[in-house]
N, C-alpha and C. Protein backbone atom coordinates (compact mmCIF):
# COMPACT_ATOMS: atom_id res chain seq x y z
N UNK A 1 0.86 -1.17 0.00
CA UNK A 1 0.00 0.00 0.00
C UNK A 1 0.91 1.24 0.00
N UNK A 2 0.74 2.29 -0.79
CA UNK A 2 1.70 3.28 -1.06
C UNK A 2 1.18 4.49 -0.09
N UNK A 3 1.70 5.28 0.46
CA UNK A 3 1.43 6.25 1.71
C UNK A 3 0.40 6.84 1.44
N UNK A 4 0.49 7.02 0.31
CA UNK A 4 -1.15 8.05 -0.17
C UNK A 4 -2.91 7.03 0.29
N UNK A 5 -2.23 5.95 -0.40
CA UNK A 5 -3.53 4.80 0.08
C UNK A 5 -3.71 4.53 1.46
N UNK A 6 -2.69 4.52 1.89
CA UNK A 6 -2.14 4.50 3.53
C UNK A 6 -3.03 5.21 4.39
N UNK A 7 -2.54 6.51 3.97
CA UNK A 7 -3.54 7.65 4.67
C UNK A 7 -4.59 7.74 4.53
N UNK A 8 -5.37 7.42 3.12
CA UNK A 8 -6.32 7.51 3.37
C UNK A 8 -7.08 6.51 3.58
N UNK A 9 -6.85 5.77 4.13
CA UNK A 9 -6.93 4.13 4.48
C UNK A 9 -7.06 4.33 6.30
N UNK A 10 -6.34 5.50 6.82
CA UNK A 10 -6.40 5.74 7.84
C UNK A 10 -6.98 7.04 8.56
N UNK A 11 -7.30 7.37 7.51
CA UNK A 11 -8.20 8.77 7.75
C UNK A 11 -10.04 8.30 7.73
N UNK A 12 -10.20 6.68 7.23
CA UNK A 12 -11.57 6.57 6.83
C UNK A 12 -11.62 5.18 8.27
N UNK A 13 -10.54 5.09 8.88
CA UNK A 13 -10.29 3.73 9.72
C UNK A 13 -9.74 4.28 10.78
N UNK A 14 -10.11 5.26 11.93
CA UNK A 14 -9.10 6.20 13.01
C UNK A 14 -8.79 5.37 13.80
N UNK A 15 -9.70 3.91 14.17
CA UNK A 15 -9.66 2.98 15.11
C UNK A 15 -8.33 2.59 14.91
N UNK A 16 -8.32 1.95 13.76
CA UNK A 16 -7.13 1.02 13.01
C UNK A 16 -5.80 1.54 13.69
N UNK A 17 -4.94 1.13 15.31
CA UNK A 17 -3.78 1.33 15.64
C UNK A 17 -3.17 0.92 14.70
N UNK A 18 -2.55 -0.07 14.71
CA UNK A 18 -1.54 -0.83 13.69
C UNK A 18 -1.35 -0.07 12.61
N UNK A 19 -2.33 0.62 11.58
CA UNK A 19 -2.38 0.84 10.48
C UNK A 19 -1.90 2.58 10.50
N UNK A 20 -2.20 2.84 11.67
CA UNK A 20 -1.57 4.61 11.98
C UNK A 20 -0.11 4.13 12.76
N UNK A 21 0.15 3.46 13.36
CA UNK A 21 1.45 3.26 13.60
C UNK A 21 2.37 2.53 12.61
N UNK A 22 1.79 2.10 11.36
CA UNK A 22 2.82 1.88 10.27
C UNK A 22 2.85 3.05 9.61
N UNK A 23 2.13 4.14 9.59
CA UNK A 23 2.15 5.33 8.76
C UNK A 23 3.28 6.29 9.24
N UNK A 24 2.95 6.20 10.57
CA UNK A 24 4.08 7.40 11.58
C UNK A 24 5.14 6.33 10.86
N UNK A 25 5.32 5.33 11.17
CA UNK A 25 7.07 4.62 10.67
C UNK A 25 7.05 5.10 9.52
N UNK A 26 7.08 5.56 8.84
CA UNK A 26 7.51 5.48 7.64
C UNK A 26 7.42 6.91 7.28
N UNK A 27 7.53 7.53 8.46
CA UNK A 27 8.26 9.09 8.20
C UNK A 27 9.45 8.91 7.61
N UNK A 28 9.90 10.66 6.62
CA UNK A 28 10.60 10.60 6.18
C UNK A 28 10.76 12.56 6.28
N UNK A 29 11.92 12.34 7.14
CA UNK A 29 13.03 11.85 7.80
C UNK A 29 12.32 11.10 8.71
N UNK A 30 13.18 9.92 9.08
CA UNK A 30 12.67 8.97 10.20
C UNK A 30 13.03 9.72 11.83
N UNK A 31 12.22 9.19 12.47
CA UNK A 31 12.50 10.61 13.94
C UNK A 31 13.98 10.52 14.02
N UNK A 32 14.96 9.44 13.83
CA UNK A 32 16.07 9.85 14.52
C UNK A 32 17.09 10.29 13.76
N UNK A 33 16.70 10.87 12.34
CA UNK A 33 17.52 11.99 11.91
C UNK A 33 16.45 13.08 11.40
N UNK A 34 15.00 13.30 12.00
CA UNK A 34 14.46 14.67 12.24
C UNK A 34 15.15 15.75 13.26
N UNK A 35 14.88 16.97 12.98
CA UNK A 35 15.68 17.97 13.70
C UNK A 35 13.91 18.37 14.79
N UNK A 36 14.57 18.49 15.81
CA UNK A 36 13.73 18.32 17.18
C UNK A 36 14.00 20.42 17.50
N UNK A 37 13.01 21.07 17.22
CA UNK A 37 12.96 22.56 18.27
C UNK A 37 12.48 22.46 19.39
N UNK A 38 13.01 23.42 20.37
CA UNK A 38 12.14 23.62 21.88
C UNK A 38 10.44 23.78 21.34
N UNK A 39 9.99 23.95 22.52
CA UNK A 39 9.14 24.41 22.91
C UNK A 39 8.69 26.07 22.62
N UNK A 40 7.55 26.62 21.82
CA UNK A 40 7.46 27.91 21.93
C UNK A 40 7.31 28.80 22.82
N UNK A 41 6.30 27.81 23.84
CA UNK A 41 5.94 28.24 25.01
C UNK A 41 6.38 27.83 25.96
N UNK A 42 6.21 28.41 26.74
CA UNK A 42 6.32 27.74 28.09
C UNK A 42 5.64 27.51 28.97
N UNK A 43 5.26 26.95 30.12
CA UNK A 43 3.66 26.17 30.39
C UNK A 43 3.22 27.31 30.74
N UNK A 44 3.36 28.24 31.03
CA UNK A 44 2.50 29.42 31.32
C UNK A 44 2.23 30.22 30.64
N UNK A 45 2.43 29.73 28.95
CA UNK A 45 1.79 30.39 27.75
C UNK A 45 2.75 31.25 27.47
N UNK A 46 3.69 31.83 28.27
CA UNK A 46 4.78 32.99 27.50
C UNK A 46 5.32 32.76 26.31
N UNK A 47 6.00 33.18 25.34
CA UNK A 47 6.56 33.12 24.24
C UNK A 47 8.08 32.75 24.95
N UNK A 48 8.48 31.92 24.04
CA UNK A 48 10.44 31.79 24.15
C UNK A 48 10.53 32.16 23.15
N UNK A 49 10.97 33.37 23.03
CA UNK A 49 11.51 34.22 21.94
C UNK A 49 12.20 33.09 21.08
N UNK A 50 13.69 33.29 21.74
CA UNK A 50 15.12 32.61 21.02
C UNK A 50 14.17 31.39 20.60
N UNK A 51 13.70 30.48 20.52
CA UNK A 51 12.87 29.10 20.32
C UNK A 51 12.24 29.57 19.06
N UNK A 52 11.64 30.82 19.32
CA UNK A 52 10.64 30.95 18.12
C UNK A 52 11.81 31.62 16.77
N UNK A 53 12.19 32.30 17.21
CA UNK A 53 13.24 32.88 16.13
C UNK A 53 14.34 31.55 15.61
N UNK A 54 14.38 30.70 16.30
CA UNK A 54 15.36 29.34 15.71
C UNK A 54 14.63 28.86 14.39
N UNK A 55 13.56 28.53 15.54
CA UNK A 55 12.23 27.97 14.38
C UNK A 55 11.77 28.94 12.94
N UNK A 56 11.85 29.71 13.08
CA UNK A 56 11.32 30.86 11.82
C UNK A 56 12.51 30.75 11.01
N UNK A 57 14.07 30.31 11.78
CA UNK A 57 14.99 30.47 10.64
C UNK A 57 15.21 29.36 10.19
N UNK A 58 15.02 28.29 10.60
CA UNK A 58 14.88 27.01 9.76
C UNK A 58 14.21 27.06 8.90
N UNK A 59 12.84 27.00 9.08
CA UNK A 59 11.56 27.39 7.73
C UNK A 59 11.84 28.18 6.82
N UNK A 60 12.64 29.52 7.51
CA UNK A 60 13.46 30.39 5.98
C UNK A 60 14.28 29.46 5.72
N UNK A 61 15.08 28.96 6.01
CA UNK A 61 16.26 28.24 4.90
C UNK A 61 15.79 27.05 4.00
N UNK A 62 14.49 26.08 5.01
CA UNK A 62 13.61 25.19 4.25
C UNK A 62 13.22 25.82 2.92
N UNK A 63 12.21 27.23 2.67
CA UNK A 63 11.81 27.42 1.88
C UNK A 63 12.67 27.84 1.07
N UNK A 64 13.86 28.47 1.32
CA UNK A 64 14.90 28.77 0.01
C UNK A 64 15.76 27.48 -0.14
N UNK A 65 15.84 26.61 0.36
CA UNK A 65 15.99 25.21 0.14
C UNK A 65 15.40 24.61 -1.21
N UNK A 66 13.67 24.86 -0.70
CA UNK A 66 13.06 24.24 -1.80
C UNK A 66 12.64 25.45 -2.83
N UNK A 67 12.68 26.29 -2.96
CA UNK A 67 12.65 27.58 -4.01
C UNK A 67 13.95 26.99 -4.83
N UNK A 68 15.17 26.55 -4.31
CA UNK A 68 16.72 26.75 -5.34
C UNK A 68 16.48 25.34 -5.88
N UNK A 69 15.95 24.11 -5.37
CA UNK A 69 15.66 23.02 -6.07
C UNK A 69 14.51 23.05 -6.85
N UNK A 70 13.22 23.96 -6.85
CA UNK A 70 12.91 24.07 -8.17
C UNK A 70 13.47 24.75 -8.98
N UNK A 71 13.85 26.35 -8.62
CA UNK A 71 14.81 26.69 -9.51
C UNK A 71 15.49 25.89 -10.81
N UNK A 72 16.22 24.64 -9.74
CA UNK A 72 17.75 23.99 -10.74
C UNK A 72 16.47 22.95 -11.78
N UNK A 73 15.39 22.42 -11.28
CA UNK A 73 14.70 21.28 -11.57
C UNK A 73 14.33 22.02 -13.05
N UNK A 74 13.68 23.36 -13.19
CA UNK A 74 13.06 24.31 -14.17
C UNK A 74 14.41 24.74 -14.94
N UNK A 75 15.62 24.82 -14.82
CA UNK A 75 16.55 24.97 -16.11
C UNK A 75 17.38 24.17 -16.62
């Protein structure tokens, strides 16, 4: 079953453990070379600045990541 059938195989079946815990496996990146951020908050709802500004600069480099690989893909 290919991830797309997967999901929605598990979006129409929420019961189905087994079938949502083969989906999480087969993340990609697999958790133990995903990159892990803090916490935004903190339990008393405050903002962690530095946390949030880490996070915003990853997502900038993600998106010019994938902006320069379509780029190269389109010439």
């Amino acid at each position: 079953m290919t991830n797309k059938e997967l999901t929605a195989y598990v979006l129409t079946h929420r019961d189905d453990d087994e079938a949502i815990r083969i989906l999480f496996s087969r993340r990609n990146p697999p958790d133990s070379e995903a990159t892990w951020y803090g916490p935004m908050f903190a339990e008393d709802g405050t903002p962690i600045e530095e946390n949030i500004r880490i996070a915003e600069e990853a997502i900038r480099q993600r998106i010019e990541q994938a902006e320069k690989r379509k780029q190269d893909s389109q010439s």
